[in-house]
Protein backbone atom coordinates (compact mmCIF):
# COMPACT_ATOMS: atom_id res chain seq x y z
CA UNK A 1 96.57 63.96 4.83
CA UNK A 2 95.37 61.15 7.37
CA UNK A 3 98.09 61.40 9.32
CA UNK A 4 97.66 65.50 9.82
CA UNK A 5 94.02 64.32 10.62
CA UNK A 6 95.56 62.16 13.04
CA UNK A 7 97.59 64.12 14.62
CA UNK A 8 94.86 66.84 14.95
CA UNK A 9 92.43 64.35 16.70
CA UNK A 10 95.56 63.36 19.07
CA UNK A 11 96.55 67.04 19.96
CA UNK A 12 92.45 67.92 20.40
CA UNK A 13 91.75 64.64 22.64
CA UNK A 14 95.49 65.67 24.68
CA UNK A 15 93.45 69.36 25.20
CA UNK A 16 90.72 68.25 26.19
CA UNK A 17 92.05 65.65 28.95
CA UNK A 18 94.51 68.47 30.33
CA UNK A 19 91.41 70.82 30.62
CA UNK A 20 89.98 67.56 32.25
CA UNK A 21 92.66 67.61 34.89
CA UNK A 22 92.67 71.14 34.94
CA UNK A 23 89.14 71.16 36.22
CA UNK A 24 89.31 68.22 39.05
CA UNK A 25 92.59 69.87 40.36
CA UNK A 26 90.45 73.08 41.01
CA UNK A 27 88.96 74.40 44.37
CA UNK A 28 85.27 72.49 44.10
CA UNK A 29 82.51 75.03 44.12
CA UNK A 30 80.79 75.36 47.37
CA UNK A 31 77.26 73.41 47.13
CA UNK A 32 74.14 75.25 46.51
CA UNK A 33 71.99 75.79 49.27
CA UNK A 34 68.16 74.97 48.97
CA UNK A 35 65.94 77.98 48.92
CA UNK A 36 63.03 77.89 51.08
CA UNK A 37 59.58 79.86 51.29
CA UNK A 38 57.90 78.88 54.07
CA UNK A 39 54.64 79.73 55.78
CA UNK A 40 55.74 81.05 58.90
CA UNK A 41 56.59 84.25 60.33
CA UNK A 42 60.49 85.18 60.67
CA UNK A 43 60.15 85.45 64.89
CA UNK A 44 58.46 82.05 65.20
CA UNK A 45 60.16 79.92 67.92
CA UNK A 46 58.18 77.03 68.33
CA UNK A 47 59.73 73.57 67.65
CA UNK A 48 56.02 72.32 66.53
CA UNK A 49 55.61 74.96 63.72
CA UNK A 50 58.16 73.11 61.30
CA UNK A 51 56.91 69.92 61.63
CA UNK A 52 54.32 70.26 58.75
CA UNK A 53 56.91 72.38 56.27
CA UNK A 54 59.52 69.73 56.82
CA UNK A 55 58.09 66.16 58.07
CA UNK A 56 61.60 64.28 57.20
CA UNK A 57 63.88 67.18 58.97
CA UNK A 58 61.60 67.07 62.19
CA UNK A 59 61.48 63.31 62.36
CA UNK A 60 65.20 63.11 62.12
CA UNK A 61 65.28 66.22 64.91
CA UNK A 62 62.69 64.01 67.16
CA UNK A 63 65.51 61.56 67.48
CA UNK A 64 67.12 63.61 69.96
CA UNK A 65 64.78 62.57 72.11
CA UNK A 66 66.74 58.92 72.75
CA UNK A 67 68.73 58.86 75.86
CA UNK A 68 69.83 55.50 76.09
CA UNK A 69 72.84 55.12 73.68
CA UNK A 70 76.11 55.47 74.77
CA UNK A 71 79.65 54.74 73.11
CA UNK A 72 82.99 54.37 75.21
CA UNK A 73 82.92 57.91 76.17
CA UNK A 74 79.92 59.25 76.45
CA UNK A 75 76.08 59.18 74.86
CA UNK A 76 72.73 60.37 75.93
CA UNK A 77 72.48 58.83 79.37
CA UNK A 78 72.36 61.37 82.04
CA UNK A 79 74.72 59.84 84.84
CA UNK A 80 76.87 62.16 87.21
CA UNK A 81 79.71 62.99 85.69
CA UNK A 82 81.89 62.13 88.92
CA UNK A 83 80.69 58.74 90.03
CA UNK A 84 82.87 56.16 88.53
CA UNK A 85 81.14 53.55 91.17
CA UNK A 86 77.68 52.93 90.05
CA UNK A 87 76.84 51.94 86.60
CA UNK A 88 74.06 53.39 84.58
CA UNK A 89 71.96 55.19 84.78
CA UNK A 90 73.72 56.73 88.23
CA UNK A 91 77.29 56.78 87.49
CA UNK A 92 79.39 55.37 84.52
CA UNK A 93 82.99 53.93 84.32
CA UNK A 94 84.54 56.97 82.53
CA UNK A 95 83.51 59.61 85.30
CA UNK A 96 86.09 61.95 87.09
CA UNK A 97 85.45 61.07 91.01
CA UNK A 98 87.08 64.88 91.71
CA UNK A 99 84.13 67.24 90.02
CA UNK A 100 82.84 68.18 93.75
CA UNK A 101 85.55 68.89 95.11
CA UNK A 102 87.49 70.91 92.45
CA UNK A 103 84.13 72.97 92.10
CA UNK A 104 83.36 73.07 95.66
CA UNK A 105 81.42 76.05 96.87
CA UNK A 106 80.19 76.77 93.20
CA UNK A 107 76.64 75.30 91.98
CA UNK A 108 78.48 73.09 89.67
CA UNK A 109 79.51 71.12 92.67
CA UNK A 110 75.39 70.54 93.60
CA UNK A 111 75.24 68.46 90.28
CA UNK A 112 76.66 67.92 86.70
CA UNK A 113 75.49 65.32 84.79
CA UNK A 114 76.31 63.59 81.18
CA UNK A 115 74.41 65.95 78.31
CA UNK A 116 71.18 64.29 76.88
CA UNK A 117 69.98 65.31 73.19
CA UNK A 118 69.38 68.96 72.54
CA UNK A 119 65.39 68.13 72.83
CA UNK A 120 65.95 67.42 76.40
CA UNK A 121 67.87 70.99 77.64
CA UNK A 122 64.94 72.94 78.48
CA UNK A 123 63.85 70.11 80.82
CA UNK A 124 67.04 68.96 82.47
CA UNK A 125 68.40 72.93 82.74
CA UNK A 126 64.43 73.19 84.81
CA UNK A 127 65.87 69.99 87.00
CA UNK A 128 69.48 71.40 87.88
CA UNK A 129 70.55 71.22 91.06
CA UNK A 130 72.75 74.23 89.84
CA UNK A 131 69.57 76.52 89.62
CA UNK A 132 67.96 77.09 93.17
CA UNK A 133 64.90 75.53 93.20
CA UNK A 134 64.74 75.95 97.25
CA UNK A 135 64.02 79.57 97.01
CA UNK A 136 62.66 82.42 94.94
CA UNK A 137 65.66 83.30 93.10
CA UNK A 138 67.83 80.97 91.28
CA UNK A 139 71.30 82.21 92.72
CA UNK A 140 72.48 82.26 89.21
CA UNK A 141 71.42 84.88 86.01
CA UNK A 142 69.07 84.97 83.57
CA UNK A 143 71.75 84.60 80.97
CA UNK A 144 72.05 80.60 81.67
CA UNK A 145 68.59 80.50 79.47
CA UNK A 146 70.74 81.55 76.59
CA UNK A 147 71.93 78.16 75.01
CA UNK A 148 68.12 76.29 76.10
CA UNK A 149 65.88 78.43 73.92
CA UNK A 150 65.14 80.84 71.21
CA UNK A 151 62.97 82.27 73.33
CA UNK A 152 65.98 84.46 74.01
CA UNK A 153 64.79 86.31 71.08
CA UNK A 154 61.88 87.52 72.53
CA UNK A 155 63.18 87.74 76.23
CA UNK A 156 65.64 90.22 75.18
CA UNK A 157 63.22 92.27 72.98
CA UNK A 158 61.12 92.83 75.63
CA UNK A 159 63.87 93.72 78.33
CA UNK A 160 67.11 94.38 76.08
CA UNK A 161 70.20 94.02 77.82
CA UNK A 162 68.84 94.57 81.13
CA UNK A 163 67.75 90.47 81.06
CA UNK A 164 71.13 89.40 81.85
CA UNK A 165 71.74 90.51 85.45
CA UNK A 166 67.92 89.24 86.42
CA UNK A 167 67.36 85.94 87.82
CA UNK A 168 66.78 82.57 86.36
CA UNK A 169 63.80 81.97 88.21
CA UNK A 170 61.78 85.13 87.08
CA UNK A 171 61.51 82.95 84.28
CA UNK A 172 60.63 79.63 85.08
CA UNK A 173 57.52 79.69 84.46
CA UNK A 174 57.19 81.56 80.70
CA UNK A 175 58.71 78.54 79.44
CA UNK A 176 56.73 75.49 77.55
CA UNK A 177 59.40 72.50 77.85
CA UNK A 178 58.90 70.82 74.60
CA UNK A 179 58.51 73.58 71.64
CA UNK A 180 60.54 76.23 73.59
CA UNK A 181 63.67 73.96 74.07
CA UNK A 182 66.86 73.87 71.64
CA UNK A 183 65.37 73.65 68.14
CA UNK A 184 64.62 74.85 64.86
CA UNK A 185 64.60 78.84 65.30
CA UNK A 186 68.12 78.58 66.71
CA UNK A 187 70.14 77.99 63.52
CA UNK A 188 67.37 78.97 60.75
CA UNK A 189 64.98 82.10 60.12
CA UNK A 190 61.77 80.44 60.05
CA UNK A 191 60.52 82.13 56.74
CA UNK A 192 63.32 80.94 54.30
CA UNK A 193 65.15 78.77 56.73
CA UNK A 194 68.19 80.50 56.03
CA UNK A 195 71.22 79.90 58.36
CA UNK A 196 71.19 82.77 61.07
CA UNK A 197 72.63 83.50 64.12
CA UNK A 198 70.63 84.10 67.47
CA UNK A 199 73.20 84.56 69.72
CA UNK A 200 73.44 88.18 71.13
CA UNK A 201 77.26 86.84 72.09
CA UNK A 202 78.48 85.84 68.92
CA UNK A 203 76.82 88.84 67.00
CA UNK A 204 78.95 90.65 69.37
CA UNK A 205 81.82 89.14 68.49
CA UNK A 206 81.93 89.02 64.99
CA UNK A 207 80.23 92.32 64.75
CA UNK A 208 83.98 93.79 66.73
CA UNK A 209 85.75 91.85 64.63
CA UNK A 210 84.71 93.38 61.39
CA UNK A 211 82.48 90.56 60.15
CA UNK A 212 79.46 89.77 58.86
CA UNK A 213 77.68 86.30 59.39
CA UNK A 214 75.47 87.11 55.76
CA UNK A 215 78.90 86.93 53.84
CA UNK A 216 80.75 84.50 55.43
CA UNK A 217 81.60 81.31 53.49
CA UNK A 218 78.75 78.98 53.83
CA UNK A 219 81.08 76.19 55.67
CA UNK A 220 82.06 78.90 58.08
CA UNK A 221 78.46 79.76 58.68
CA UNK A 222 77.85 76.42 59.44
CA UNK A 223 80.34 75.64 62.19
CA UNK A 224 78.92 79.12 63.82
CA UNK A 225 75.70 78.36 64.47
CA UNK A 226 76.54 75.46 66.44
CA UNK A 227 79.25 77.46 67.87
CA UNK A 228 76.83 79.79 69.27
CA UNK A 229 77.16 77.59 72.56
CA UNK A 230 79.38 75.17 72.23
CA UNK A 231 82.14 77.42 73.30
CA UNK A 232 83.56 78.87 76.17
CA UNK A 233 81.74 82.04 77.62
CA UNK A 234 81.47 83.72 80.71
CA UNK A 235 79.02 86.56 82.45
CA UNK A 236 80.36 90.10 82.16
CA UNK A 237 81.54 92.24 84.90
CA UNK A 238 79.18 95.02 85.29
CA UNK A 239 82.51 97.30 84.87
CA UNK A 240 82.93 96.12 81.18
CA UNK A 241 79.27 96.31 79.95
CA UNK A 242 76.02 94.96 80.75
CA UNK A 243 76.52 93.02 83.72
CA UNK A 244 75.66 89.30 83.39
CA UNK A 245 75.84 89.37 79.49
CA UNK A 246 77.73 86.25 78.31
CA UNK A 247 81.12 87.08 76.49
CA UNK A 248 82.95 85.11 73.96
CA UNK A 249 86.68 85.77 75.51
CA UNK A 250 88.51 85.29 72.10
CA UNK A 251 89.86 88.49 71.22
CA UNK A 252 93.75 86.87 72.27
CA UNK A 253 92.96 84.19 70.21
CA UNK A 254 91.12 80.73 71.26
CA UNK A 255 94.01 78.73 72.69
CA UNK A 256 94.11 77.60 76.57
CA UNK A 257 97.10 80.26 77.02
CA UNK A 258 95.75 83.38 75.35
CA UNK A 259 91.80 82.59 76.94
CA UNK A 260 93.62 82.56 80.32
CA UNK A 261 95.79 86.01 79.24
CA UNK A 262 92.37 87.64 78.54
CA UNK A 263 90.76 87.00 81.82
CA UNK A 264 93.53 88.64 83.65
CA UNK A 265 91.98 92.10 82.47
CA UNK A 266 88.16 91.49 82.36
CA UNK A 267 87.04 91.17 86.00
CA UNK A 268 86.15 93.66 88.64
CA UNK A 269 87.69 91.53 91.74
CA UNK A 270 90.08 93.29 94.56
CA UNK A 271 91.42 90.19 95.58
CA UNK A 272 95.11 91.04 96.70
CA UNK A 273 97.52 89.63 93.83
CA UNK A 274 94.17 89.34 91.17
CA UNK A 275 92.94 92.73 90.97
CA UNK A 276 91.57 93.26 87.58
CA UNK A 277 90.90 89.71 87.46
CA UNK A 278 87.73 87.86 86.49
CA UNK A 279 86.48 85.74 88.78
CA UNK A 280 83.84 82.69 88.42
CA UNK A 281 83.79 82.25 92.15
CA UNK A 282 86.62 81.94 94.97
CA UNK A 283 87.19 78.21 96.24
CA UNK A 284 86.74 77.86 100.10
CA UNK A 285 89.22 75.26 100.93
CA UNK A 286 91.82 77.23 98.90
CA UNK A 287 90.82 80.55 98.82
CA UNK A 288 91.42 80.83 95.14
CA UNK A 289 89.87 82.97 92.73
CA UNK A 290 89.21 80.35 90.54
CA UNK A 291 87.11 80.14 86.81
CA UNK A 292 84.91 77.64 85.52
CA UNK A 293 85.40 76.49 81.80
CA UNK A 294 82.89 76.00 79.78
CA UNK A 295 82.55 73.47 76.94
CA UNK A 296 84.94 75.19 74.16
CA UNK A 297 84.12 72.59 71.05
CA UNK A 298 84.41 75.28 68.41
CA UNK A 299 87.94 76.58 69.97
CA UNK A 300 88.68 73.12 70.24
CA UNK A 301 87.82 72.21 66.95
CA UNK A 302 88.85 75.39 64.64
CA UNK A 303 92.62 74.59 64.49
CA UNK A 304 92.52 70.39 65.17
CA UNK A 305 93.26 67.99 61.84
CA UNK A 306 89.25 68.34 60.68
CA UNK A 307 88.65 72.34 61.66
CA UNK A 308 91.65 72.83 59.45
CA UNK A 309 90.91 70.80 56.46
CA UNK A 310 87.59 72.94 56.17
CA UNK A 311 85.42 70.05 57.69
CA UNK A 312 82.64 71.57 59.74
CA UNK A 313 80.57 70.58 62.94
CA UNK A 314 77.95 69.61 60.52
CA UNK A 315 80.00 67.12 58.43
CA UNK A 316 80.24 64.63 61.46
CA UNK A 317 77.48 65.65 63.42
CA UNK A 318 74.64 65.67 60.72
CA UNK A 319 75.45 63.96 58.06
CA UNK A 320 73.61 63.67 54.85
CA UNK A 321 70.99 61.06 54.73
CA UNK A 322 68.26 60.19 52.21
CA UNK A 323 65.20 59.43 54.55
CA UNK A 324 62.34 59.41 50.85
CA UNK A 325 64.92 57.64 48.50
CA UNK A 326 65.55 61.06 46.93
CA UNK A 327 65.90 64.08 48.57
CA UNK A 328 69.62 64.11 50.17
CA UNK A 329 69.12 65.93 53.50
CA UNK A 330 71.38 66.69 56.36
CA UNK A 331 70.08 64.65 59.55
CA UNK A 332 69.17 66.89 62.45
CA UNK A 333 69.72 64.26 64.78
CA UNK A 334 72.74 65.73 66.74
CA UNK A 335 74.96 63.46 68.05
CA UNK A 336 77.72 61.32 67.87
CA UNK A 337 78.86 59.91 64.89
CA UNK A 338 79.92 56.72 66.95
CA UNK A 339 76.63 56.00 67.33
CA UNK A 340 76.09 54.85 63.64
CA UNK A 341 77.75 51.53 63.39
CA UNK A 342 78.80 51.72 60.16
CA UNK A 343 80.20 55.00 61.20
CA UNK A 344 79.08 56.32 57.78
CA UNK A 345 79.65 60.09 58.50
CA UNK A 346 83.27 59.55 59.12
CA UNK A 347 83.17 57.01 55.66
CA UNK A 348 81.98 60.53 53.82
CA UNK A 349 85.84 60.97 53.23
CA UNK A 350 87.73 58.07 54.94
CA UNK A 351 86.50 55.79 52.45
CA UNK A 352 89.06 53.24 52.38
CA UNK A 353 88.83 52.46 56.23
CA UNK A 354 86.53 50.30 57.65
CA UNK A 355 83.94 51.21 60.57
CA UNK A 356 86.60 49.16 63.05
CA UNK A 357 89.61 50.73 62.08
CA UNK A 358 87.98 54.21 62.50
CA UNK A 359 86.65 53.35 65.92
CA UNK A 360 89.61 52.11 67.04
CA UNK A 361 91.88 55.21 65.97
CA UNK A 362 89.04 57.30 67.96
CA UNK A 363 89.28 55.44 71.21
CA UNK A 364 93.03 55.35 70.71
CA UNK A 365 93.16 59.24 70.99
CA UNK A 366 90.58 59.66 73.87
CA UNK A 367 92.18 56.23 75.85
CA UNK A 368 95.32 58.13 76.17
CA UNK A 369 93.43 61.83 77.08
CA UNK A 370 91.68 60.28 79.42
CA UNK A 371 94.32 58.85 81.36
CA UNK A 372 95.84 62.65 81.51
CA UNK A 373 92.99 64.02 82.53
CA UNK A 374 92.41 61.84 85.32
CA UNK A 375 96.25 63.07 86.46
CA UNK A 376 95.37 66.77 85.88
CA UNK A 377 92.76 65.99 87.50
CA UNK A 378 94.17 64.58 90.77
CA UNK A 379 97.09 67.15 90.93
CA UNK A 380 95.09 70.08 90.89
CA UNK A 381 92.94 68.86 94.36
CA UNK A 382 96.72 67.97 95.75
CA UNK A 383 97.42 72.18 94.77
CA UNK A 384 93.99 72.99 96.60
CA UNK A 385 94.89 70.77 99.67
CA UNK A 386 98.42 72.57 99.47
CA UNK A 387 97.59 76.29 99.57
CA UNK A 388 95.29 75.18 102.40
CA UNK A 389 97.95 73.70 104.83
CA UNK A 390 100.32 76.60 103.82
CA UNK A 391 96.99 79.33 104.78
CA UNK A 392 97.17 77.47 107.98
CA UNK A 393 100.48 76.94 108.91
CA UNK A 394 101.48 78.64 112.30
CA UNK A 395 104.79 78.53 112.10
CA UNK A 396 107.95 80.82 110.88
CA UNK A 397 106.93 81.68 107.69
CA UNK A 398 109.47 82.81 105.04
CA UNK A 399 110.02 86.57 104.58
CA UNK A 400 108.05 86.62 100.97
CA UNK A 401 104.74 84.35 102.15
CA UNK A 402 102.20 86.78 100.86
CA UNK A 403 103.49 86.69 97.63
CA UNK A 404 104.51 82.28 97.45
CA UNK A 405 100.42 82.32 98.78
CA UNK A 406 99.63 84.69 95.92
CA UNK A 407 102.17 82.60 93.13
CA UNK A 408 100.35 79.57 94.65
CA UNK A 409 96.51 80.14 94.22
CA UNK A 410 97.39 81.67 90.42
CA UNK A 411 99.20 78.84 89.28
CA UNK A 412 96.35 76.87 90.73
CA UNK A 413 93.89 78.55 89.13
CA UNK A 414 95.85 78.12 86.12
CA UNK A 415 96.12 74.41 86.57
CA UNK A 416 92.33 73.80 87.10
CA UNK A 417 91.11 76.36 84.29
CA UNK A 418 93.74 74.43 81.94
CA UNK A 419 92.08 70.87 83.17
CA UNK A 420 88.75 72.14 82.64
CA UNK A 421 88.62 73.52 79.36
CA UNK A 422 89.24 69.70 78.28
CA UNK A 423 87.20 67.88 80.83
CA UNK A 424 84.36 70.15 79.93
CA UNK A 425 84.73 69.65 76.08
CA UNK A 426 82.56 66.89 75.05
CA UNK A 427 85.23 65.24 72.20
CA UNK A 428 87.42 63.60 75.11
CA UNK A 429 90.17 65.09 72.98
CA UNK A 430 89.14 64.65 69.54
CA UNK A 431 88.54 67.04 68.36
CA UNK A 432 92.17 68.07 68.02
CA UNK A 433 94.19 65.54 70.18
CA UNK A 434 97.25 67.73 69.95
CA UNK A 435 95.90 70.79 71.63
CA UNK A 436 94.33 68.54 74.26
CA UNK A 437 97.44 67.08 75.44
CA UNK A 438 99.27 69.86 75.81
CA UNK A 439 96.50 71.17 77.55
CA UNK A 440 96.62 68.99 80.34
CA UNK A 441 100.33 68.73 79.92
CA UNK A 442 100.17 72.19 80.83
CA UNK A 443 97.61 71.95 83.29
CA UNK A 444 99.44 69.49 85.00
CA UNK A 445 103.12 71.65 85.24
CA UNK A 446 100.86 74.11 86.92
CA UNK A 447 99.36 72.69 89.59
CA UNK A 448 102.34 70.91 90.47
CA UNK A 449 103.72 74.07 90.48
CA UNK A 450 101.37 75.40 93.02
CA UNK A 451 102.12 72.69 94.90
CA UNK A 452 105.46 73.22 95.35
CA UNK A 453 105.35 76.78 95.84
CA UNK A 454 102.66 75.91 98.82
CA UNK A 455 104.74 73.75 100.37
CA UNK A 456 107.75 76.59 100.45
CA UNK A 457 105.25 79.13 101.72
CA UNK A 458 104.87 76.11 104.95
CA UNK A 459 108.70 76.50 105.54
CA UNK A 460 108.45 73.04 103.66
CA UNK A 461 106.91 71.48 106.56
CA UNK A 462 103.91 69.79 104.78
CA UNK A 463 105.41 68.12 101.98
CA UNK A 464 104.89 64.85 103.67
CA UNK A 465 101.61 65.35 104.56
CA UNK A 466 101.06 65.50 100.52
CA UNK A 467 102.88 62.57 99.79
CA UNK A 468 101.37 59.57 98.30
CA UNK A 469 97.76 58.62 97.16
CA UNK A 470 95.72 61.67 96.52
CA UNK A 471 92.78 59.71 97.36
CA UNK A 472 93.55 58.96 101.06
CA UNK A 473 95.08 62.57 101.84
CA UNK A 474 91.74 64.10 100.15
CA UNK A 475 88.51 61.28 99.65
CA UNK A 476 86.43 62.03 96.29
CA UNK A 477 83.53 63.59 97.51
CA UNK A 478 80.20 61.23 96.10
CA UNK A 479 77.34 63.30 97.65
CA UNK A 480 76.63 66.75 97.93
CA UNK A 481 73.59 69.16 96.68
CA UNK A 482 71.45 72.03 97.85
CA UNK A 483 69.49 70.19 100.06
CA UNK A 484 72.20 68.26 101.67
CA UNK A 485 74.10 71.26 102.98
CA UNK A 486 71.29 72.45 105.21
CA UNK A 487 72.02 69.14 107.10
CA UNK A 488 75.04 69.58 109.42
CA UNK A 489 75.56 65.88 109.59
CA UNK A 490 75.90 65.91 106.08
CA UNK A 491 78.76 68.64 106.33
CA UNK A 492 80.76 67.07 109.14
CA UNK A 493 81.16 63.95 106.66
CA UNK A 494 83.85 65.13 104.33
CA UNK A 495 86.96 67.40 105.44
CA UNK A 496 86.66 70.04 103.06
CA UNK A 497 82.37 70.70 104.35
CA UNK A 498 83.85 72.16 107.35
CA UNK A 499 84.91 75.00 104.46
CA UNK A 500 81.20 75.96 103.52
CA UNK A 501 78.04 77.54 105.08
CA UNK A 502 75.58 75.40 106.63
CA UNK A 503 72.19 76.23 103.77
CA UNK A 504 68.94 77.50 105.85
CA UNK A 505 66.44 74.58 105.81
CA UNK A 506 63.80 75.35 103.12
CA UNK A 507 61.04 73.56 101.05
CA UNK A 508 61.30 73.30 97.25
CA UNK A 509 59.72 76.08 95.50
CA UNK A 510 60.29 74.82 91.86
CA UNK A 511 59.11 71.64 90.02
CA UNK A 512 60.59 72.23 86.72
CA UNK A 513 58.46 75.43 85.34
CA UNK A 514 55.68 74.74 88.08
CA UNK A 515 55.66 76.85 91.54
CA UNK A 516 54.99 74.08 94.18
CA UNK A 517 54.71 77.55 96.23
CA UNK A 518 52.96 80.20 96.52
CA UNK A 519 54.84 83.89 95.53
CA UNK A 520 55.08 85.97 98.58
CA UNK A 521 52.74 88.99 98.84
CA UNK A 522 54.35 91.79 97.55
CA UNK A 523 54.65 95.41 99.43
């Protein structure tokens, strides 16, 4: 009899320990989400509102405001991107000394400086050298407001999708720089703080692709709303829609090749050997139809080590934190996880490595991206300086030139897209080192392919005017902006100036959302 009662206790404590296992080797339940009733209205924008329903949140979302911490790669410091001379605050080591030149003749080439916290965006998008502030119109669309505010909520209820195609500049001044930047009413509806999505682009897209952001898995939600903008987009062809309205290009899929594939049907250019094409702008050294990435973290991300294991934007990039001693919040201070010392986010799962052997395996990856983009970088100015001694070469020129000129200029296009999409991701490869080298892997084979098909198109006469050091057949160009092309001096100082239009001379108009002139009388 005791040993049956043995044996029972034996065969229940052996149940219970493989219903035990049974249960940790499930799929964990996704957490439960806070509810919220708040006290403000669902189409309230400004930053200020929340800071009296959620103190802790809005001090951690204040922190944005720092813009003097840096780690190898980046930070909050707002140096130009292409001076690798200077040090801080004007240039940084890490800088790509060919931005001006491979975007030459596009505002990107005016200026393009190092991101500061989302608090700042309203304010530095004001200061652009990208956005005419020499005249009454901006030169660019009212659709670059659409990642700075949620003020694009009531923008386009007021106009609808006419807003796109109107300036930047009509604008300007309907902005207040602090509650009306990046913020609060951008990922949550203000009455329950529910995660929502106020992107017209992304509603699109999931909308076509039979979804619905309400019943998406909570992680997926997540990584949307912060890949509202942190994507690659560009501004509709009046042909295909509402002209101006920003596009996610994604229905080939997200990868380099099949982004590139969808652009070759989406534009309304007549450009011999591109027609059909989209087109950002067409490079006047080259005369290449050329587009401008973006910054493509969430196609970056989705299929790298992390997007695949299910670990979202907001894993790394607010991590929980326990500012009271109780409540376990996520931190709203967006930004590098590098920045912590003790690299906690990254120690959420990795918690056998130390905060040195993660920041070494980091730099490890972006060490060795950087060094290939810097040679993606370089080949595709030798492919623009190519196709521009084959345009004019005077000589014999082989029977099939139009079309070498047309192979040319697309595999340069190609190339520089390619390099772009990982220059202007803000990981330095991270995010899914694989996909970024073979990126620029590709990127590289392109150009270089442009390059040689330029030189055939010259009868191969100018192959040894491209040999040797990029740098001394084309110089980095350091300075150029608005102002400085209405200054001929200024454009007989680089080789590639002689290329652009000398700017009317003209006195600034804008100081951030303040006219410093007045309107002119209308008719």
């Amino acid at each position: 009899m005791r040993n049956q009662r043995t044996m029972t206790a034996i065969v229940t404590m052996s149940l219970a320990l493989v219903l035990a296992l049974a249960g940790c080797s499930s799929e964990p339940a996704e957490p439960q989400t806070p509810q919220f009733k708040t006290k403000l209205a669902t189409d309230e924008i400004r930053n200020s509102a929340f800071k009296a329903e959620f103190p802790l949140h809005y001090e951690t979302y204040e922190r944005n405001n720092e813009s003097e911490i840096m780690t190898e790669y980046g930070g909050s410091v707002p140096y130009n991107k292409h001076d690798n001379v200077n040090p801080l605050p004007e240039g940084y080591k890490h800088a790509q000394p060919y931005l001006k030149n491979l975007w030459l003749g596009y505002p990107f080439s005016y200026e393009y400086r190092a991101a500061r916290g989302h608090t700042h965006a309203m304010k530095d998008i004001l200061n652009i050298d990208r956005l005419n502030r020499y005249g009454e119109k901006a030169g660019l669309p009212a659709t670059c407001w659409n990642c700075k505010t949620a003020k694009m909520n009531v923008w386009l209820k007021a106009e609808g999708d006419g807003f796109w195609a109107k300036d930047f500049n009509q604008f300007r001044d309907q902005v207040d720089l602090a509650d009306d930047t990046i913020g609060c009413a951008n990922c949550h509806d203000p009455s329950n703080m529910e995660l929502r999505l106020y992107s017209v682009p992304l509603q699109d897209y999931l909308k076509a692709s039979g979804k619905d952001f309400k019943t998406l898995p909570r992680n997926d939600q997540r990584a949307l709303v912060c890949g509202q903008c942190h994507v690659e987009y560009y501004f509709q062809d009046k042909s295909f829609g509402p002209a101006k309205k920003p596009v996610f290009p994604w229905t080939e899929g997200m990868d380099p090749e099949q982004v590139y594939t969808y652009y070759k049907t989406k534009g309304d250019t007549t450009i011999p050997g591109f027609e059909g094409n989209f087109v950002d702008w067409v490079h006047p050294v080259s005369q290449t139809p050329m587009l401008k990435a973006q910054h493509p973290e969430y196609e970056t991300w989705q299929n790298g080590i992390h997007g695949a294991a299910g670990v979202t934007c907001a894993d790394c990039h607010m991590s929980y934190t326990r500012l009271d001693g109780k409540k376990k919040m996520s931190n709203h201070h967006w930004t590098s996880p590098l920045k912590d010392p003790e690299l906690r986010a990254c120690r959420q799962c990795h918690t056998d490595k130390s905060p040195d052997y993660l920041r070494e395996r980091v730099l490890f990856t972006q060490d060795k991206v950087w060094e290939q983009l810097l040679i993606a970088q370089e080949i595709s100015v030798k492919a623009h300086e190519a196709i521009r001694l084959a345009a004019e070469f005077a000589g014999d020129k082989p029977a099939n030139y139009d079309q070498l000129m047309i192979d040319a200029r697309e595999m340069c296009r190609k190339g520089q897209f390619f390099w772009d999409l990982i220059s202007a991701e803000n990981s330095v490869g991270f995010h899914n080192p694989t996909k970024a080298l073979n990126t620029l892997a590709q990127s590289q084979r392109y150009s270089q392919q442009a390059v040689d098909i330029a030189v055939e198109a010259a009868a191969f006469t100018t192959g040894q005017a491209l040999a040797g050091d990029i740098k001394k057949i084309v110089p980095p160009i350091m300075k150029h902006s608005r102002e400085l092309q209405m200054d001929p001096a200024h454009l007989a100082s680089h080789p590639w100036f002689k290329y652009l239009p000398l700017l009317p001379k003209a006195e600034k108009v804008w100081d951030e959302n303040r006219r410093l002139v007045p309107a002119a009388a209308s008719n």
